[in-house]
N, C-alpha and C. Protein backbone atom coordinates (compact mmCIF):
# COMPACT_ATOMS: atom_id res chain seq x y z
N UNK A 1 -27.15 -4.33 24.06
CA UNK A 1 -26.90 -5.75 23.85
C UNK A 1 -27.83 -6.27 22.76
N UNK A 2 -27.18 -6.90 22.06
CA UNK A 2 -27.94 -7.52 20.47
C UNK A 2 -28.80 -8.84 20.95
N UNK A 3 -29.71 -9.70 20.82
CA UNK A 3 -30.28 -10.35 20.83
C UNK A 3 -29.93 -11.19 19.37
N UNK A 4 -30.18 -12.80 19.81
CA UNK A 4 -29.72 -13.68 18.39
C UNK A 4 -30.25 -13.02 17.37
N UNK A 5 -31.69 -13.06 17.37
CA UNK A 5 -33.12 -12.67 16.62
C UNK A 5 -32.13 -11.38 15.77
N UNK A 6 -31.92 -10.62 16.45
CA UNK A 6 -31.62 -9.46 16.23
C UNK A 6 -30.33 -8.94 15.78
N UNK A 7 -29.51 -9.56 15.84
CA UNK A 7 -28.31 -10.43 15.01
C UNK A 7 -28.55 -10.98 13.71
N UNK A 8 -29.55 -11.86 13.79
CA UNK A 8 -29.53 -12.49 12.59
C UNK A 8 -30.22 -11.62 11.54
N UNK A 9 -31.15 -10.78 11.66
CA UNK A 9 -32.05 -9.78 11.18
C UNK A 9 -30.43 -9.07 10.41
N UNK A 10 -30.02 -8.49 11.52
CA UNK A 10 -29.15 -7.37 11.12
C UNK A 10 -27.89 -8.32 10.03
N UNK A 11 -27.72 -9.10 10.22
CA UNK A 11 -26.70 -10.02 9.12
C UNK A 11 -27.40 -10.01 7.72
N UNK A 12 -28.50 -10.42 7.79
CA UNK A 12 -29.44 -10.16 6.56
C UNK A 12 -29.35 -9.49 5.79
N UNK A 13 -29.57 -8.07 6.71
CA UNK A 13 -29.87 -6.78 5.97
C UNK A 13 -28.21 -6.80 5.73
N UNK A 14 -27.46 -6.87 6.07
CA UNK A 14 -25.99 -6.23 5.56
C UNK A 14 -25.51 -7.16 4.42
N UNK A 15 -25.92 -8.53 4.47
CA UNK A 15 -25.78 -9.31 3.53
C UNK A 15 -26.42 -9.00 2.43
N UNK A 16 -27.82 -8.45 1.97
CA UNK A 16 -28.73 -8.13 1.11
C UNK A 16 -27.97 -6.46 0.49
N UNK A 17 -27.82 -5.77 1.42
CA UNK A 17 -26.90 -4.75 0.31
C UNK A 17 -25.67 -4.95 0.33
N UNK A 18 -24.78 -5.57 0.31
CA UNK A 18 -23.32 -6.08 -0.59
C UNK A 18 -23.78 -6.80 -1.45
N UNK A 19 -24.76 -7.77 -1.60
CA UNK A 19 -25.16 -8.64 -2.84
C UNK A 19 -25.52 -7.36 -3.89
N UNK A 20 -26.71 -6.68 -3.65
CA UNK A 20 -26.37 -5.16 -4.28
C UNK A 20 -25.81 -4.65 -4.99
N UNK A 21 -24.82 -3.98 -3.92
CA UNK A 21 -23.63 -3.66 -4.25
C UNK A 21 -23.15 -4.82 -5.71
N UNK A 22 -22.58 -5.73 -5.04
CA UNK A 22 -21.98 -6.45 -5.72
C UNK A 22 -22.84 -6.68 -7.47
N UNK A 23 -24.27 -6.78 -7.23
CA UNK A 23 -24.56 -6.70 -8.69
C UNK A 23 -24.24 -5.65 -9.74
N UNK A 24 -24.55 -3.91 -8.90
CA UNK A 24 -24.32 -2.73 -9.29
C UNK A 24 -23.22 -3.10 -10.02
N UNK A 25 -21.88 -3.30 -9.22
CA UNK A 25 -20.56 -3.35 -9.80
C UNK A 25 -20.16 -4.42 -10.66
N UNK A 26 -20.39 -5.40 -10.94
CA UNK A 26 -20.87 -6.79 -11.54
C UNK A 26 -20.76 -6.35 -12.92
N UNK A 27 -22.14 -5.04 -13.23
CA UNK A 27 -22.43 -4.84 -14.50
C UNK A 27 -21.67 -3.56 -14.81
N UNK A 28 -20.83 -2.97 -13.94
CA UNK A 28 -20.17 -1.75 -14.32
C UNK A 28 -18.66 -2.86 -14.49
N UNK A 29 -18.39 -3.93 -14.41
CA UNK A 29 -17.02 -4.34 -15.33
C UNK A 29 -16.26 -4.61 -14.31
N UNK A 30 -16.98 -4.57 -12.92
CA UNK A 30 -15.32 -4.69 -11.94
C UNK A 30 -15.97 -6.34 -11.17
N UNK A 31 -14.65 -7.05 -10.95
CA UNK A 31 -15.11 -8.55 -10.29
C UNK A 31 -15.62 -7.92 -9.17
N UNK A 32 -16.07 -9.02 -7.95
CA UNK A 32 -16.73 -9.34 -6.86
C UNK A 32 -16.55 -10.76 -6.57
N UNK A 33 -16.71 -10.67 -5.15
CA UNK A 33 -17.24 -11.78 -4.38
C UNK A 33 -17.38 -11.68 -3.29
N UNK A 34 -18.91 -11.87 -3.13
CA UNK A 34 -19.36 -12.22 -1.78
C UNK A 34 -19.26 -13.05 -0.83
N UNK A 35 -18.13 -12.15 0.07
CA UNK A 35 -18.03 -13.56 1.32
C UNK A 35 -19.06 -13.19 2.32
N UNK A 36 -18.46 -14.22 3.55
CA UNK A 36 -19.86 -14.24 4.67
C UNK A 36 -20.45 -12.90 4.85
N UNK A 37 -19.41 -12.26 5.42
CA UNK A 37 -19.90 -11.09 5.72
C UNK A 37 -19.35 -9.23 5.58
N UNK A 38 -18.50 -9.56 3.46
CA UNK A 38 -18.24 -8.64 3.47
C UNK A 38 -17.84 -8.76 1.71
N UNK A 39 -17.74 -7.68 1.25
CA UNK A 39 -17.80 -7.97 -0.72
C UNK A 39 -16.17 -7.85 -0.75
N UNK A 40 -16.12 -8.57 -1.43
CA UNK A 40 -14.36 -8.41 -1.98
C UNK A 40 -14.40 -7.86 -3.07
N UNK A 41 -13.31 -6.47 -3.52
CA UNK A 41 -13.36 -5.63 -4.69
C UNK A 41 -12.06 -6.83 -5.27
N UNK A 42 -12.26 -7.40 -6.29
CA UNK A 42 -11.35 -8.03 -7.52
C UNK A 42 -10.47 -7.49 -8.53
N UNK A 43 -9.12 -7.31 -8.64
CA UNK A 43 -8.21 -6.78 -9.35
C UNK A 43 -9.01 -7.92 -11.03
N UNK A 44 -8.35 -7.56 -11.98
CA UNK A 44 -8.47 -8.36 -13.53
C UNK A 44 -7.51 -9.55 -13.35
N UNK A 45 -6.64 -9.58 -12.57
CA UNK A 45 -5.98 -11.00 -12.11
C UNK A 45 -6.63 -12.12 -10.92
N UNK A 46 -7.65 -11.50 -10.31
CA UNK A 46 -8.43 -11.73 -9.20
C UNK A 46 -8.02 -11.78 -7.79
N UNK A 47 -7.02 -10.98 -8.18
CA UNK A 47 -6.76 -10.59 -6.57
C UNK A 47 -7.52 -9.43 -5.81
N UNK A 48 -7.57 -9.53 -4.49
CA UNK A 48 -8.75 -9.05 -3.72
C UNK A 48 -8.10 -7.04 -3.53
N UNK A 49 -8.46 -6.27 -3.98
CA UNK A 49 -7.94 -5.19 -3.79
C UNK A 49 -8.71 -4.25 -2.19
N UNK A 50 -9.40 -4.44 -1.89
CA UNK A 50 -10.27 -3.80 -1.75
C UNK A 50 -11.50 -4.75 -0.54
N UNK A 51 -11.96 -4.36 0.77
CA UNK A 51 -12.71 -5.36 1.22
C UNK A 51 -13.89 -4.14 1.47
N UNK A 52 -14.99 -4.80 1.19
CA UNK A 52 -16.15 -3.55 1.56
C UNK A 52 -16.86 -4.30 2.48
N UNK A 53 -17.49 -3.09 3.57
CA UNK A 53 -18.33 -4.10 4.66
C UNK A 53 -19.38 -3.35 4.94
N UNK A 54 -20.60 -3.33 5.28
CA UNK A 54 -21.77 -3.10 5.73
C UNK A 54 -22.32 -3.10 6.85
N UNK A 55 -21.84 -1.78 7.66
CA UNK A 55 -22.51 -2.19 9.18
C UNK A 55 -23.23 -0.34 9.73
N UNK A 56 -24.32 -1.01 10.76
CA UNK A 56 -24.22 0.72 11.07
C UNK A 56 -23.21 1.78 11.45
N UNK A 57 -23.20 2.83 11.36
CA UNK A 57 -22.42 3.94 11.74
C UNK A 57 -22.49 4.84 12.85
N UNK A 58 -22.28 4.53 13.83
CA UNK A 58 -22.54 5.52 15.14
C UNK A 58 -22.70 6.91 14.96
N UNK A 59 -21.98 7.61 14.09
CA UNK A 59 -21.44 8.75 14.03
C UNK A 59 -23.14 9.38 13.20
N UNK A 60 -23.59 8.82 12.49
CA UNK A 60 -24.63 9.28 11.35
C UNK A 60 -26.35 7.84 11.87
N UNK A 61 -26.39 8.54 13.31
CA UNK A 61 -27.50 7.67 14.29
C UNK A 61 -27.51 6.22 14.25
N UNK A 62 -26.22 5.47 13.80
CA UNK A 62 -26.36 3.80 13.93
C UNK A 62 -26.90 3.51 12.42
N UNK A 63 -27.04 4.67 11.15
CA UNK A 63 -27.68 4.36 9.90
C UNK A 63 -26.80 3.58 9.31
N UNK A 64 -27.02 2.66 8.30
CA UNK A 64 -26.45 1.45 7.86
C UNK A 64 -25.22 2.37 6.73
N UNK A 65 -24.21 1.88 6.52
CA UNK A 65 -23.30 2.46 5.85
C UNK A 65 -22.28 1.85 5.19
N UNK A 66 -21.52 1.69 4.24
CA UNK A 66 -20.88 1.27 3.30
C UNK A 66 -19.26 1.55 3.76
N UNK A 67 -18.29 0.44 3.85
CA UNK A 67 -16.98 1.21 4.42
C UNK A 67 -16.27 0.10 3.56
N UNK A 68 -14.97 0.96 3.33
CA UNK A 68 -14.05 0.53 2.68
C UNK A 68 -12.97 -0.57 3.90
N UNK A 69 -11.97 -1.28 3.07
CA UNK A 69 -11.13 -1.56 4.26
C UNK A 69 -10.13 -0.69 5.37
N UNK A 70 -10.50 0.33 4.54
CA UNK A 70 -9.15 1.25 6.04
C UNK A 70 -10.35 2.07 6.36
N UNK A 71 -11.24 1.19 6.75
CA UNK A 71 -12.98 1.60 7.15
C UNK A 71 -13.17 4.00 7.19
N UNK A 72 -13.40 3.84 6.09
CA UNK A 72 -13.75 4.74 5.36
C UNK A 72 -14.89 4.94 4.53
N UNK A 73 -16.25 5.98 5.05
CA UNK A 73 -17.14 5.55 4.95
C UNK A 73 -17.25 6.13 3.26
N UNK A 74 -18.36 5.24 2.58
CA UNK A 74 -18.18 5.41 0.86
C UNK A 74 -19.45 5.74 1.05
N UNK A 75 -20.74 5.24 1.19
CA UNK A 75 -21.92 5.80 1.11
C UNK A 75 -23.07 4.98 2.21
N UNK A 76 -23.98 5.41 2.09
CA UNK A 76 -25.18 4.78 3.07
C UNK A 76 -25.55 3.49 2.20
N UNK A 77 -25.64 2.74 2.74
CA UNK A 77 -26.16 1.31 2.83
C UNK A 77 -27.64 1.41 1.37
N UNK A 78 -28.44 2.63 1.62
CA UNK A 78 -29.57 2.77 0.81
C UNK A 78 -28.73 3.29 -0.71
N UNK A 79 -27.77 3.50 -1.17
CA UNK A 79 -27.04 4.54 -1.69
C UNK A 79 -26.00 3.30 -2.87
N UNK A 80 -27.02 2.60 -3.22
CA UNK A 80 -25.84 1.52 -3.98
C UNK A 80 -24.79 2.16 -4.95
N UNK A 81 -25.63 3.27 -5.99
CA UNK A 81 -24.89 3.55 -6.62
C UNK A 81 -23.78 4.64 -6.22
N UNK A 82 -24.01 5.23 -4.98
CA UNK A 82 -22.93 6.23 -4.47
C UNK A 82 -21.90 5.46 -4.16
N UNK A 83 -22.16 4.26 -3.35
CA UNK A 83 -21.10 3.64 -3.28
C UNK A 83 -20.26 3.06 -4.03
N UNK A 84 -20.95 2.15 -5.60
CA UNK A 84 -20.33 2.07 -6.86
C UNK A 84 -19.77 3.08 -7.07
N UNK A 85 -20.04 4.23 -6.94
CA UNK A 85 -19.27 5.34 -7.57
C UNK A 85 -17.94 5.37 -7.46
N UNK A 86 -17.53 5.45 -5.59
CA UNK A 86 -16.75 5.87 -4.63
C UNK A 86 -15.80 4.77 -5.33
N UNK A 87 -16.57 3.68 -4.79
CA UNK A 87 -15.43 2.20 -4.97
C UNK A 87 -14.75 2.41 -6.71
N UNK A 88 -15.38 2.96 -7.60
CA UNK A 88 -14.87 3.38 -8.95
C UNK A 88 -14.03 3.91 -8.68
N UNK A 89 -13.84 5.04 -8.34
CA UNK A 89 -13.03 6.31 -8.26
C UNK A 89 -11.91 6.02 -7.08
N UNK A 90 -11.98 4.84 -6.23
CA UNK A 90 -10.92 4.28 -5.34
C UNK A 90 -10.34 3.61 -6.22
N UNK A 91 -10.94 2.71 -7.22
CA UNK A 91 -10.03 1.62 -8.20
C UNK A 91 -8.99 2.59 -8.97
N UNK A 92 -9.51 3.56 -9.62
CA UNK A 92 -9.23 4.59 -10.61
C UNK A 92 -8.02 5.33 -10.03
N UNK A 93 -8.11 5.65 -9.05
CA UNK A 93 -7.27 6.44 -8.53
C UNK A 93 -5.82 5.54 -7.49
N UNK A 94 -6.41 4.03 -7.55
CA UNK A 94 -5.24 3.10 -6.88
C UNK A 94 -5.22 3.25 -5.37
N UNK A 95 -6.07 3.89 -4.96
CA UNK A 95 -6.07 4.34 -3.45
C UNK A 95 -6.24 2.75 -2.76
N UNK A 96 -6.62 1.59 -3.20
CA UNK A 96 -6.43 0.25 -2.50
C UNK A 96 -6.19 -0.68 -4.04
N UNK A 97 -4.88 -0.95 -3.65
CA UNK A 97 -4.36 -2.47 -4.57
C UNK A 97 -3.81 -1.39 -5.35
């Protein structure tokens, strides 16, 4: 059971790497936007292709992790640019939008 405290801590931290994220990709040419609690990947028309979210991963000890919308994990939370990568090579390849 989560505690507020401990909630709000953990919103933080997931909020602080999608902003991240979102700069990484910012300067590699692809839109963004940061909503409450998850980055929107941006088509060149600005439609939302793509939703990325930030939460731990049970599977890899509860470590913080990077997931696409058909929650598919792209990289660890510490791992900005692995995940820029992934989310590249998802745009590239059309696998969302």
């Amino acid at each position: 059971m989560n505690f507020p405290a401990q909630e709000a801590q953990q919103r933080k931290h997931a909020e602080a790497r999608l902003a991240a994220l979102a700069a990484n990709l910012n300067v590699r040419g692809v839109l963004t936007r940061v909503d409450a609690d998850s980055l929107a990947i941006l088509n060149d028309g600005g439609q939302q292709t793509d939703t990325i979210v930030c939460r731990p991963w049970p599977l890899d000890r509860d470590a913080w992790w990077f997931f696409d919308c058909t929650g598919e994990p792209l990289a660890e939370a510490g791992d900005i640019v692995g995940a820029a990568v992934a989310i590249l090579g998802n745009l590239r390849s059309g696998t969302h939008g």
